[in-house]
Protein backbone atom coordinates (compact mmCIF):
# COMPACT_ATOMS: atom_id res chain seq x y z
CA UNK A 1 74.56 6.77 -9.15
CA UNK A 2 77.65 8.31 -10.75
CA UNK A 3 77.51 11.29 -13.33
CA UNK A 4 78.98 8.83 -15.98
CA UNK A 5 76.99 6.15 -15.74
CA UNK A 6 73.88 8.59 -15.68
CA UNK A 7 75.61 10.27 -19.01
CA UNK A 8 76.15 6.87 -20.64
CA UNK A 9 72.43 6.10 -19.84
CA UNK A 10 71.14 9.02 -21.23
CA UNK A 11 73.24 8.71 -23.93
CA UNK A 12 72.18 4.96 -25.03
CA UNK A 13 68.31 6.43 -25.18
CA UNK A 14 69.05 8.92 -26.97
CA UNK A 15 71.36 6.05 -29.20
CA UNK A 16 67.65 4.65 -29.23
CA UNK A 17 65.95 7.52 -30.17
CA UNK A 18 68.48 8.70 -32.91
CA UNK A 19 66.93 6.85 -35.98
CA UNK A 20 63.37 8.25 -35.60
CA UNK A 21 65.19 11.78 -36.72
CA UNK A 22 65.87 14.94 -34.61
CA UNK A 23 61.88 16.19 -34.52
CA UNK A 24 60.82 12.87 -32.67
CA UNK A 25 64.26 11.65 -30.62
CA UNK A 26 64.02 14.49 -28.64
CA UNK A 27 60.94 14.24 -26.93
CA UNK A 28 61.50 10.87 -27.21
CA UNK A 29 64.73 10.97 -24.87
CA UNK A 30 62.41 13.48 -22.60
CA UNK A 31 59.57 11.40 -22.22
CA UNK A 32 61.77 8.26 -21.58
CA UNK A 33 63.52 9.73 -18.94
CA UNK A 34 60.75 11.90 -17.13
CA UNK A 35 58.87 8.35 -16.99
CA UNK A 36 61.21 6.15 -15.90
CA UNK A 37 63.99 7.68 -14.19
CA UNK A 38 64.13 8.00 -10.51
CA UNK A 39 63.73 11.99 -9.76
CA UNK A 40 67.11 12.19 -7.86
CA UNK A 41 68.77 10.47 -11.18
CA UNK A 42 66.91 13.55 -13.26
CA UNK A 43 67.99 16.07 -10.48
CA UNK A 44 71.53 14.78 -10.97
CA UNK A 45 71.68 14.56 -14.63
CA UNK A 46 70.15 17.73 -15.20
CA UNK A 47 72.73 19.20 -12.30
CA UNK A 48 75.37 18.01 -14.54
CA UNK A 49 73.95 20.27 -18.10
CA UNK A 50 74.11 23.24 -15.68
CA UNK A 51 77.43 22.30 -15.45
CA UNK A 52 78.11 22.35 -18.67
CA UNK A 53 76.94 18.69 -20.03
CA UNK A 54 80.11 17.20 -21.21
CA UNK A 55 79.98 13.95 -22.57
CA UNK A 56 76.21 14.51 -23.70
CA UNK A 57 75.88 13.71 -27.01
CA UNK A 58 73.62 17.30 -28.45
CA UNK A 59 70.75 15.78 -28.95
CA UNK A 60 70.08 14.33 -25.39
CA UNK A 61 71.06 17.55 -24.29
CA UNK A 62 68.33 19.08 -25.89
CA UNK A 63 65.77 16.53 -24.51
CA UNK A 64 67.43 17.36 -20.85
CA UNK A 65 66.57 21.34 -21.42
CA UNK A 66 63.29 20.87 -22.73
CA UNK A 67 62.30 17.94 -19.37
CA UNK A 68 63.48 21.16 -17.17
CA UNK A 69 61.69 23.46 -18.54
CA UNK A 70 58.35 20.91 -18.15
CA UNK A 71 59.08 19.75 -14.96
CA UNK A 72 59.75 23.40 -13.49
CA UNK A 73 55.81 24.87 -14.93
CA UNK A 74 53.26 24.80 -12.47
């Protein structure tokens, strides 16, 4: 699957998300995307934020740091 259409994705959940307010969309958009995204689509996407995240709207890239940092703990 292609960056973009990984970035809209993300992007429409956190769309989703957005009206339960900033304290809840983001580990909304985590959540949502650690359960049902493939893990090469989450390798990819988060691939992309290490390369700088463009086109992610803040919010989801947020959600994206804080799925790495609880997918890399033991």
């Amino acid at each position: 699957m292609s960056p973009d259409r990984l970035i809209y994705m993300a992007n429409q959940i956190g769309k989703f998300f957005q009206s339960q307010g900033h304290d809840k969309a983001v580990p909304g958009i985590a959540e949502h995307i650690r359960k049902f995204w493939d893990p090469r689509m989450r390798t990819k996407i988060l691939a992309h934020l290490d390369a700088g995240g463009t086109g992610l709207d803040p919010e989801v890239r947020e959600a994206l740091a804080t799925l790495r940092s609880v997918e890399t703990q033991p």
